[in-house]
N, C-alpha and C. Protein backbone atom coordinates (compact mmCIF):
# COMPACT_ATOMS: atom_id res chain seq x y z
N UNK A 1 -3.80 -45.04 23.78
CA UNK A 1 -3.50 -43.67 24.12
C UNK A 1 -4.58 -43.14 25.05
N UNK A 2 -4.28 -42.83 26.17
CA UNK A 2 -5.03 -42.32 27.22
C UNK A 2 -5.77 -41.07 26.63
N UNK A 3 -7.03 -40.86 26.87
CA UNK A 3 -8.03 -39.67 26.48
C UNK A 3 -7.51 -38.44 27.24
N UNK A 4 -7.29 -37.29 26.82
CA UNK A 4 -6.71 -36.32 27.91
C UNK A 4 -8.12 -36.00 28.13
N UNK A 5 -8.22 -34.73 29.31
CA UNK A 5 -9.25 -33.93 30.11
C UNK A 5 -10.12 -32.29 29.03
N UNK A 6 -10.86 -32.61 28.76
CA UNK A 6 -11.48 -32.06 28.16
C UNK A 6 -12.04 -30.30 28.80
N UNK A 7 -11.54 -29.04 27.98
CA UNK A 7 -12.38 -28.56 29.05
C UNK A 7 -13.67 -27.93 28.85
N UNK A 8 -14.33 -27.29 29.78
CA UNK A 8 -15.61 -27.15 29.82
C UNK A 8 -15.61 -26.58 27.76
N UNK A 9 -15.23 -25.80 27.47
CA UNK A 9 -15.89 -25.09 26.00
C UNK A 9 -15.68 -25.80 25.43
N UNK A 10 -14.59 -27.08 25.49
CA UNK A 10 -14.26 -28.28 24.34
C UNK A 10 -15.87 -29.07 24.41
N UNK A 11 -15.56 -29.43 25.79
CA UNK A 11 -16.94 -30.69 26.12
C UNK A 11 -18.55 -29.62 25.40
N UNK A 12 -18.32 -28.39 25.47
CA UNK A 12 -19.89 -28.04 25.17
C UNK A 12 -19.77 -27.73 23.60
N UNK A 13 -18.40 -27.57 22.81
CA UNK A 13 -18.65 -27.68 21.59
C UNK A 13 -18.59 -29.14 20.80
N UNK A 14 -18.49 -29.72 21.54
CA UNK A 14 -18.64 -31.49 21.09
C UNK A 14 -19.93 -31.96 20.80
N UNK A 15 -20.68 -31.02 22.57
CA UNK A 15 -22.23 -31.46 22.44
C UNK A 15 -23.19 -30.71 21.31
N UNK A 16 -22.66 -29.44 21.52
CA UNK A 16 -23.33 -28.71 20.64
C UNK A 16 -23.21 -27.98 19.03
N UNK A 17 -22.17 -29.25 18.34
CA UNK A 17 -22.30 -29.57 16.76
C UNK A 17 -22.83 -31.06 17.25
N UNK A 18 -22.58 -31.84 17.77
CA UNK A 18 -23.60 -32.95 17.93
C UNK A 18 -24.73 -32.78 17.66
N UNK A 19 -25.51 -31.92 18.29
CA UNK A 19 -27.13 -31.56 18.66
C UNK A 19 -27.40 -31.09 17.64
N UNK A 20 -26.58 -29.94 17.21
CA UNK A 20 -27.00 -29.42 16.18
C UNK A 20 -26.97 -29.67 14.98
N UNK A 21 -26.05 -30.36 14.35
CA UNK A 21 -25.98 -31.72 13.40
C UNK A 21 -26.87 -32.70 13.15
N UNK A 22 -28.17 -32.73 14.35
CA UNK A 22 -28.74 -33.94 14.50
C UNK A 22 -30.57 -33.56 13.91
N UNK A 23 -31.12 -34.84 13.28
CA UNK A 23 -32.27 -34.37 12.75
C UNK A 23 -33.66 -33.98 13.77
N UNK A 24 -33.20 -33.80 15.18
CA UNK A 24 -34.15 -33.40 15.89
C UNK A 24 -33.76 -31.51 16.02
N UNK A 25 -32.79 -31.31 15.97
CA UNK A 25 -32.08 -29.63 15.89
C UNK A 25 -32.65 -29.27 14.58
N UNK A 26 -32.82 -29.77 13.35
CA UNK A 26 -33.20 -29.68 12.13
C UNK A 26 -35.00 -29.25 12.00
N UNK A 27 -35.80 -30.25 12.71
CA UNK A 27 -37.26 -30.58 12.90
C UNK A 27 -37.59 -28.82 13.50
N UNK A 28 -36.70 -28.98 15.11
CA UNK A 28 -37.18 -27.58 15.86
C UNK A 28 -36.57 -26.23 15.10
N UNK A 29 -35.89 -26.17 14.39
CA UNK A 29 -35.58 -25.11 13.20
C UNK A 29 -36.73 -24.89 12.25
N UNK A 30 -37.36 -25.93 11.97
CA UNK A 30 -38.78 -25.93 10.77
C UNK A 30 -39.79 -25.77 11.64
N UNK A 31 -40.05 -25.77 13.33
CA UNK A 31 -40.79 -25.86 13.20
C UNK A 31 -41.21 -23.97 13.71
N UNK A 32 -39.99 -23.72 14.12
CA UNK A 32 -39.67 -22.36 14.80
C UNK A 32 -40.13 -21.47 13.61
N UNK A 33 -39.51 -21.82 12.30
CA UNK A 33 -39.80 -20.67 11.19
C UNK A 33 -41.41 -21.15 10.92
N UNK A 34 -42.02 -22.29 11.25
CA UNK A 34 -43.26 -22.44 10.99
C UNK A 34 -44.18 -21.26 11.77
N UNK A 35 -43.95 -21.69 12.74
CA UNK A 35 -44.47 -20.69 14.35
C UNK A 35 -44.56 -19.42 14.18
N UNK A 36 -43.32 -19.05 13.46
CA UNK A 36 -43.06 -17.78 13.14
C UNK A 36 -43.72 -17.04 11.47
N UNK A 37 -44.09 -17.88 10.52
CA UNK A 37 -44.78 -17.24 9.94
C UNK A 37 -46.86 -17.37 10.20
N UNK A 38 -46.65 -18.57 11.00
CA UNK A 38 -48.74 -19.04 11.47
C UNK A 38 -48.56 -17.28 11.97
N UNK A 39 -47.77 -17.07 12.81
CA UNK A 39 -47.61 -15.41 13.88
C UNK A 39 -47.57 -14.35 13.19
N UNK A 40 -47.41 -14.37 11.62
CA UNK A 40 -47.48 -13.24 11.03
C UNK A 40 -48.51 -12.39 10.72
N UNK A 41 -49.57 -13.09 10.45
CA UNK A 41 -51.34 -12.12 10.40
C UNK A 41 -51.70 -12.01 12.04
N UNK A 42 -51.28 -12.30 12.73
CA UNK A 42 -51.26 -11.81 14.10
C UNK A 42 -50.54 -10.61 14.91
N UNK A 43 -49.44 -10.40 14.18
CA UNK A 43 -48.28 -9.37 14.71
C UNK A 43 -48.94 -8.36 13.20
N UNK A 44 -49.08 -8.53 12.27
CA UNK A 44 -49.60 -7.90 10.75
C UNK A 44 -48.48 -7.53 10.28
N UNK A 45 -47.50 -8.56 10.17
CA UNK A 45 -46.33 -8.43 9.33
C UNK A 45 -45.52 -7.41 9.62
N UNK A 46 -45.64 -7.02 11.12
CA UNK A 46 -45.19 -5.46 11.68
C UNK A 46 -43.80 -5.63 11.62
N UNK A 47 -42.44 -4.59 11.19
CA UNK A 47 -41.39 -4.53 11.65
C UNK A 47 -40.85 -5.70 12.98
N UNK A 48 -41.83 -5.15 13.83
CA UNK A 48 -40.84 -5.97 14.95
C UNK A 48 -41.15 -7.55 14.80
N UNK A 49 -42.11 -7.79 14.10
CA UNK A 49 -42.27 -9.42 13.99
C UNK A 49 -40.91 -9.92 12.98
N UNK A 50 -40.54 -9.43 11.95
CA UNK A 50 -39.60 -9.16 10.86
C UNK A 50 -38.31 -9.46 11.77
N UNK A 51 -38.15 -8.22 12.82
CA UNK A 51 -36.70 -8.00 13.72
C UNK A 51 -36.88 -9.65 14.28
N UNK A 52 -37.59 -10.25 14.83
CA UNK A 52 -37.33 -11.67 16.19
C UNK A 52 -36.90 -12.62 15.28
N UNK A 53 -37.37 -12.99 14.25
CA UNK A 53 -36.74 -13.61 13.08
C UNK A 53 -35.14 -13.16 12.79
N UNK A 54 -35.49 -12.32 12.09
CA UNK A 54 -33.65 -11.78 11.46
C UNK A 54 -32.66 -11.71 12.50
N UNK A 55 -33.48 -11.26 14.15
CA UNK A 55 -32.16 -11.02 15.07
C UNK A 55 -31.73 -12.57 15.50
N UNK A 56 -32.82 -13.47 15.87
CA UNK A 56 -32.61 -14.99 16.15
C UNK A 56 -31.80 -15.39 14.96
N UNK A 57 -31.88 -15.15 14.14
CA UNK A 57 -31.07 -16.36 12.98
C UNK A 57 -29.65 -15.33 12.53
N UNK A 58 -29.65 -14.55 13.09
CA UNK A 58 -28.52 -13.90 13.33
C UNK A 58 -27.70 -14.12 14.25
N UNK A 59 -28.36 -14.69 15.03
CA UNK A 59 -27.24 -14.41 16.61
C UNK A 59 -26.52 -15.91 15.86
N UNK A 60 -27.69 -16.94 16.22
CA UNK A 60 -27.74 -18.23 15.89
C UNK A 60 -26.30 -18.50 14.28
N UNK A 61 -26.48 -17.49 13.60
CA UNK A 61 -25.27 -18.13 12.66
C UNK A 61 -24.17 -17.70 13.20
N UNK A 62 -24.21 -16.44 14.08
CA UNK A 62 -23.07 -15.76 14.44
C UNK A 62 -21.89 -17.07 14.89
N UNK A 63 -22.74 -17.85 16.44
CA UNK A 63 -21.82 -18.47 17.23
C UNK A 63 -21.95 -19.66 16.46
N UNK A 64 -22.64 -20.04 15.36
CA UNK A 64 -22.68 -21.40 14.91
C UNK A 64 -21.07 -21.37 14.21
N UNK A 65 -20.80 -20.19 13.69
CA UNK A 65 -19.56 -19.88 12.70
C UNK A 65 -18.74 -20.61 13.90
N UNK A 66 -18.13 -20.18 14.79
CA UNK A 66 -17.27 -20.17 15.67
C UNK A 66 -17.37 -21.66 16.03
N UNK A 67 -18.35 -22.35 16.67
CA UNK A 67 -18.62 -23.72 16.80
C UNK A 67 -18.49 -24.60 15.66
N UNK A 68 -18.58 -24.29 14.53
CA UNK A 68 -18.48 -24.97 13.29
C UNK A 68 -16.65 -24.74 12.72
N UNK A 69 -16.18 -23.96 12.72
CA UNK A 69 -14.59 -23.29 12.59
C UNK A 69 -14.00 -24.06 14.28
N UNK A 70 -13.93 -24.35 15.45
CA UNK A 70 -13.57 -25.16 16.35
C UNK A 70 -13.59 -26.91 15.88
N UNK A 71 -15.04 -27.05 16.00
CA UNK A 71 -15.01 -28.28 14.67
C UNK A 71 -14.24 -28.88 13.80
N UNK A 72 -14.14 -27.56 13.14
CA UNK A 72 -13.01 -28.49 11.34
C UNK A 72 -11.94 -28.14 11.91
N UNK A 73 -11.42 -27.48 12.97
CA UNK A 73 -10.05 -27.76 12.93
C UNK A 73 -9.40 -28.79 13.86
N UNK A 74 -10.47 -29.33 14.67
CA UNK A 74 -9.93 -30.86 15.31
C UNK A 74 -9.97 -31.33 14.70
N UNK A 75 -11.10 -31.62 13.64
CA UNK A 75 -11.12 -32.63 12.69
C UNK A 75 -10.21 -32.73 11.45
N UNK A 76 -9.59 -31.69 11.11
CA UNK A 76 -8.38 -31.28 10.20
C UNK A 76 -7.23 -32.08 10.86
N UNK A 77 -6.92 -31.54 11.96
CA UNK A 77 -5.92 -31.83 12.91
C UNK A 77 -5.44 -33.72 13.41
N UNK A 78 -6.88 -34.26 13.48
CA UNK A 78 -6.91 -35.22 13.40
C UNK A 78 -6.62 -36.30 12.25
N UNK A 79 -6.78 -35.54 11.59
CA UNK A 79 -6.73 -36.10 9.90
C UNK A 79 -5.22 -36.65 9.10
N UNK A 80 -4.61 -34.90 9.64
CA UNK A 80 -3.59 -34.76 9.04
C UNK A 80 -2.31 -35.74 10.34
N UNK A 81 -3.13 -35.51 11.15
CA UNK A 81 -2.08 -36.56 11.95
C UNK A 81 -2.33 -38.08 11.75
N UNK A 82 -3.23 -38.48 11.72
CA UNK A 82 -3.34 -40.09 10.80
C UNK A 82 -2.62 -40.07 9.32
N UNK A 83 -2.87 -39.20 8.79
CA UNK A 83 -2.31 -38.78 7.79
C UNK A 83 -0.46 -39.48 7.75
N UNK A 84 -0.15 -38.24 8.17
CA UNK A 84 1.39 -38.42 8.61
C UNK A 84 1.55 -39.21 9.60
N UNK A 85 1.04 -40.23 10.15
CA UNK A 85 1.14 -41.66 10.88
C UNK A 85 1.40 -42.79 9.30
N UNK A 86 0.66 -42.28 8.44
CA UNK A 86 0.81 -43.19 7.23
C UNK A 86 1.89 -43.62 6.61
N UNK A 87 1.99 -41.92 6.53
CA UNK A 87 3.24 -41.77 5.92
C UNK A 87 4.23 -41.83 6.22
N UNK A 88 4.46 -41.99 7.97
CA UNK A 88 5.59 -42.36 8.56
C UNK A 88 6.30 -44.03 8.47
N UNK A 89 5.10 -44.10 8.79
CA UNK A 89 5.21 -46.07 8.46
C UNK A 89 5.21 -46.28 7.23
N UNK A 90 4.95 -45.61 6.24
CA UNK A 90 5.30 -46.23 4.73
C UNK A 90 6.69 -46.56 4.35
N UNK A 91 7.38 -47.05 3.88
CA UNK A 91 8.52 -47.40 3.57
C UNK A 91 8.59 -46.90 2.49
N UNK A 92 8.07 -46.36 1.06
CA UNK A 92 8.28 -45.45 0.18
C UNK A 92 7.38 -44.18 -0.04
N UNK A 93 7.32 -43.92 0.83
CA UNK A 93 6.77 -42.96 1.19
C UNK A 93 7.72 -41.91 1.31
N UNK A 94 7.29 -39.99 1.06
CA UNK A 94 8.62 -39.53 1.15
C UNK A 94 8.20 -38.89 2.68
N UNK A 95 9.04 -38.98 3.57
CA UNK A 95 8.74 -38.13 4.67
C UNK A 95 8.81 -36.52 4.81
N UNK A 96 9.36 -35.95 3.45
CA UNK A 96 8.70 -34.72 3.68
C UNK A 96 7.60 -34.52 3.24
N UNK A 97 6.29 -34.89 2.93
CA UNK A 97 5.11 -34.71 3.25
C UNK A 97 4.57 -34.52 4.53
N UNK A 98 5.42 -34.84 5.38
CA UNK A 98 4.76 -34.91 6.63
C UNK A 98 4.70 -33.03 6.91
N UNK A 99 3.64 -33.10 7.94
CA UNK A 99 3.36 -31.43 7.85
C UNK A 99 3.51 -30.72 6.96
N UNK A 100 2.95 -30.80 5.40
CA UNK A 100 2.77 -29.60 4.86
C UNK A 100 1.90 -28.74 4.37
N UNK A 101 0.95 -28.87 5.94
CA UNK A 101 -0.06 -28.07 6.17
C UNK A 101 0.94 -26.58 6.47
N UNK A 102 1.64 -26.89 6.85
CA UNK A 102 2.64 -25.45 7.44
C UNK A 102 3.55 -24.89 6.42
N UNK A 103 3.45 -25.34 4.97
CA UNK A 103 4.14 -24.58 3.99
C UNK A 103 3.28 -23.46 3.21
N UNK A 104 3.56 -22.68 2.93
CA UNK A 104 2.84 -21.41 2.18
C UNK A 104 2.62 -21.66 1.35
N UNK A 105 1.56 -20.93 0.74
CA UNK A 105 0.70 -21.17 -0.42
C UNK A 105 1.60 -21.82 -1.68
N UNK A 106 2.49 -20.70 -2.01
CA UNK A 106 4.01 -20.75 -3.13
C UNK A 106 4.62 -22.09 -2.87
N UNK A 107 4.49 -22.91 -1.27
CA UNK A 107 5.74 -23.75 -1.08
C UNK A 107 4.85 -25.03 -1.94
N UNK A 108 3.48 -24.79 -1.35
CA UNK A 108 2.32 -25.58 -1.91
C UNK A 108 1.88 -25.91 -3.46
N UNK A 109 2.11 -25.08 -4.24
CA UNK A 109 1.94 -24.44 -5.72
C UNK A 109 3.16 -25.43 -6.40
N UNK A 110 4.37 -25.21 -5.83
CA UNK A 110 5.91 -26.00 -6.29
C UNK A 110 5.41 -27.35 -5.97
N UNK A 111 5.16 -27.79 -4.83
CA UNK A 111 4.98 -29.02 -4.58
C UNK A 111 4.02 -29.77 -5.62
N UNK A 112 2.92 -28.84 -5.79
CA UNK A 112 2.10 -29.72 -6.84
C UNK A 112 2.33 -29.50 -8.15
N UNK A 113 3.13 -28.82 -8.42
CA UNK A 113 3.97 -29.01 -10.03
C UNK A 113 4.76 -30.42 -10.25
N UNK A 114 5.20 -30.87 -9.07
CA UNK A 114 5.88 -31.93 -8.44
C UNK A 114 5.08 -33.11 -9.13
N UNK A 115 3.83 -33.42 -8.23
CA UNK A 115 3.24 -34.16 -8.33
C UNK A 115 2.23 -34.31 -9.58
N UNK A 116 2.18 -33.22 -10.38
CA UNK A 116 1.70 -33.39 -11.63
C UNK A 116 2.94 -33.23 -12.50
N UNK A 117 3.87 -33.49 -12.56
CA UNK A 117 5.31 -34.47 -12.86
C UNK A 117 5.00 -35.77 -12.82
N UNK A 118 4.78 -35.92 -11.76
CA UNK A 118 4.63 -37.58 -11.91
C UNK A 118 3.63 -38.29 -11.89
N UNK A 119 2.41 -37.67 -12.32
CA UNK A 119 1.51 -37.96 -12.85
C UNK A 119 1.57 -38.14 -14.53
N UNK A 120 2.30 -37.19 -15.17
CA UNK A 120 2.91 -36.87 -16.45
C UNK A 120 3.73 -38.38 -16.66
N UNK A 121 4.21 -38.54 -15.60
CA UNK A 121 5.27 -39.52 -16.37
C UNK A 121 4.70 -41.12 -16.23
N UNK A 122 3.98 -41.10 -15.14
CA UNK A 122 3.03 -42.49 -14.92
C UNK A 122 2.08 -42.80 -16.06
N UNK A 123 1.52 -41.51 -16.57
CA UNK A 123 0.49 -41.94 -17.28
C UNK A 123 1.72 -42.22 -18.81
N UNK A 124 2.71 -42.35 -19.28
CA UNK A 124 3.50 -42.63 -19.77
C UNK A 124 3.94 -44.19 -19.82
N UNK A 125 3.69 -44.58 -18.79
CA UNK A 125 3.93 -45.88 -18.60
C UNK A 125 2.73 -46.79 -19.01
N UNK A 126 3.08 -48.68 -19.65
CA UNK A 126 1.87 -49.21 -19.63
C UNK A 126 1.57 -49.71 -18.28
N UNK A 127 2.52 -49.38 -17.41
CA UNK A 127 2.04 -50.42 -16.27
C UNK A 127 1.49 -49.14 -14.61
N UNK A 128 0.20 -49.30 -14.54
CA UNK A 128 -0.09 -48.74 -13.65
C UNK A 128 -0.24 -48.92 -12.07
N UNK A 129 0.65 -49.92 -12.09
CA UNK A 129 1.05 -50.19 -10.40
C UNK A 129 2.17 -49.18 -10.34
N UNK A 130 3.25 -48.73 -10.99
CA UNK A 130 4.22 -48.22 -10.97
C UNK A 130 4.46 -47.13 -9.94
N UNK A 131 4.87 -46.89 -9.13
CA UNK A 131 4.89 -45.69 -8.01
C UNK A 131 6.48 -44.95 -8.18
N UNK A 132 6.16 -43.81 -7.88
CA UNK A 132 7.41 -42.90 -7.82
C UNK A 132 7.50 -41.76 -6.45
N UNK A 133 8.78 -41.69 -5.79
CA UNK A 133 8.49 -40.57 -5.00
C UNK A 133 8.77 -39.26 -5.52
N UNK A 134 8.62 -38.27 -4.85
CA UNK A 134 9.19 -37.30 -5.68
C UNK A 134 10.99 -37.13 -6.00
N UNK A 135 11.57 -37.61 -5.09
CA UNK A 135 12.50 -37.65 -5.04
C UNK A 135 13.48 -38.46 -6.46
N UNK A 136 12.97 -39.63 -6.84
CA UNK A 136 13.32 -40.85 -7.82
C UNK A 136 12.60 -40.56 -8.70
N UNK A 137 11.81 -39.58 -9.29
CA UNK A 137 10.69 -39.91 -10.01
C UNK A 137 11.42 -39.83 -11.38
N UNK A 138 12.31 -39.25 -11.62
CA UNK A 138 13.05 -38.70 -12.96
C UNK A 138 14.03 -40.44 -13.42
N UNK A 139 14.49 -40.53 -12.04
CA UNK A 139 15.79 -41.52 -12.49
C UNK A 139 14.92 -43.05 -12.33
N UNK A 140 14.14 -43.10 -12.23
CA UNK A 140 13.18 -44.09 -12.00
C UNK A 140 12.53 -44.32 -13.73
N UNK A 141 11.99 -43.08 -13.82
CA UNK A 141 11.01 -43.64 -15.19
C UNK A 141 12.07 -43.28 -16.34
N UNK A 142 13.47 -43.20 -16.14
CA UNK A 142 14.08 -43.40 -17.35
C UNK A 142 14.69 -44.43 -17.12
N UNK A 143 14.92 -45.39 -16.00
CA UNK A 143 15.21 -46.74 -15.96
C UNK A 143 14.50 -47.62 -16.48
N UNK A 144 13.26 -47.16 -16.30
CA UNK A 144 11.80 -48.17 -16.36
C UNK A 144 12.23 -48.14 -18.09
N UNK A 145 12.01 -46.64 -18.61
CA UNK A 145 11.75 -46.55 -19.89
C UNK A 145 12.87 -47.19 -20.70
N UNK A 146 13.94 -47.43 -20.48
CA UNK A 146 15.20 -48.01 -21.13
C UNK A 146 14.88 -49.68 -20.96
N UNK A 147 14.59 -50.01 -20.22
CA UNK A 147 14.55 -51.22 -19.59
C UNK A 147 13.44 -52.08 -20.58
N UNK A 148 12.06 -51.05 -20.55
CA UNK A 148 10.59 -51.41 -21.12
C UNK A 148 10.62 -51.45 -22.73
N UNK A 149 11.65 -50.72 -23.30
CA UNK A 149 11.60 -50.46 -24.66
C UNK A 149 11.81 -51.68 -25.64
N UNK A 150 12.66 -52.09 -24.49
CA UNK A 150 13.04 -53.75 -25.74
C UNK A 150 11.80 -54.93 -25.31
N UNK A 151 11.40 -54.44 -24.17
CA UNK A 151 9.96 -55.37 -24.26
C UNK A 151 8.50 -55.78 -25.16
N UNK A 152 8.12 -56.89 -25.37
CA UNK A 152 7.19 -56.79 -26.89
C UNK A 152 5.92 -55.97 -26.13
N UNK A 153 5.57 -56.01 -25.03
CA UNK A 153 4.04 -55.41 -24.08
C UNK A 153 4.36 -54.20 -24.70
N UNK A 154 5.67 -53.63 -24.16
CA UNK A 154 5.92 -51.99 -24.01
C UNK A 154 5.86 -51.83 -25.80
N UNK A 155 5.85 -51.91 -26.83
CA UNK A 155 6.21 -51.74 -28.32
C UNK A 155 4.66 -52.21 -28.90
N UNK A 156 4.04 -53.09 -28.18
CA UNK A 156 2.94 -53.48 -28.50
C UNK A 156 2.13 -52.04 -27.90
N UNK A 157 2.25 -51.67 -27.07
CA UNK A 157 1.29 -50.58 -26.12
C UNK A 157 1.63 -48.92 -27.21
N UNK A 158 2.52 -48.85 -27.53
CA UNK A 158 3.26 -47.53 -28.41
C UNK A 158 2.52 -48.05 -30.00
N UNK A 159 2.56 -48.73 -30.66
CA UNK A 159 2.00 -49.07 -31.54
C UNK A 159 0.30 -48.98 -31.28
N UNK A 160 -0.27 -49.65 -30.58
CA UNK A 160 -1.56 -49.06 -30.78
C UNK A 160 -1.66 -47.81 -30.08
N UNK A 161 -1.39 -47.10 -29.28
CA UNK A 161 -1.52 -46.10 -28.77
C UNK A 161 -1.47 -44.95 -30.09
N UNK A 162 -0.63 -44.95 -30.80
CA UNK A 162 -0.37 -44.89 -32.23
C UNK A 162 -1.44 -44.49 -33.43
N UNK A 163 -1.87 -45.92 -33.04
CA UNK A 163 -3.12 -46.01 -34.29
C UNK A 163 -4.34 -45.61 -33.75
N UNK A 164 -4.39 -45.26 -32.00
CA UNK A 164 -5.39 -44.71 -31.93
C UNK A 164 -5.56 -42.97 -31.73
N UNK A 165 -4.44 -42.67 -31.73
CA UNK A 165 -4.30 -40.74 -32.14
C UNK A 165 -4.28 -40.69 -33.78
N UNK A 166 -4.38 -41.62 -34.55
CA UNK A 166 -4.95 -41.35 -35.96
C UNK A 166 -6.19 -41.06 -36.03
């Protein structure tokens, strides 16, 4: 996949969570608040020595917010699209997962009632390879469970399971 063209505020917020991420941006931060308190029996702890401090590390978080929020959302973006590359190529995989970064909080809330369903019903099972989508998950583990019951593993696993909630 060809790299597209970057533009100038992309390329300078690339460099500058780079830099600033990095343990030489870290060093000149310690050594700035160092500088700045050796300067304090010199200025005599005056107001305005107080202000160059608070206004610098003010400005400084201001645009860091903005550079740091640009950041996580390529990196979100990127994520969730490998993401749903996964899940496209999975073969039991359900494809509506794909994008549901774009469902509302509520659509989000249902969905994971979903999935702690079938968490409920896996941990039910003795066998933990077992996978379910959401879709099969019901008609699946009552196949399994009809199927498993006349098995000696599955009767062996219910029996001690049994004797160990005594």
């Amino acid at each position: 996949m060809a790299r597209g063209k970057k533009n100038l505020f992309e390329r300078f917020a690339n460099w500058a969570t780079a830099a600033t991420g990095s343990s030489a941006a870290f060093i000149i931060a310690i050594c700035t608040i160092l500088i700045w308190l050796v300067t304090g029996p010199i200025f005599k702890y005056s107001d305005t020595w107080q202000l160059i401090i608070n206004t610098g590390t003010t400005i400084i978080t201001f645009l860091m917010v903005f550079l740091i929020q640009k950041s996580q959302n390529k990196d979100s973006k990127a994520i969730h699209l490998k993401l749903n590359e996964l899940l496209a190529s999975h073969q039991g995989a359900s494809n509506r997962m794909v994008d549901i970064e774009d469902l509302t909080e509520k659509e989000l809330d249902q969905l994971h009632k979903f999935y702690v369903q079938l968490s409920d019903l896996a941990e039910k099972e003795d066998d933990i390879t077992c996978t379910h989508s959401i879709d099969a998950a019901e008609e699946n583990h009552k196949e399994k469970l009809s199927g498993l019951k006349s098995k000696s593993h599955y009767q062996h696993a219910i029996k001690n399971r049994s004797k160990a909630n005594k």
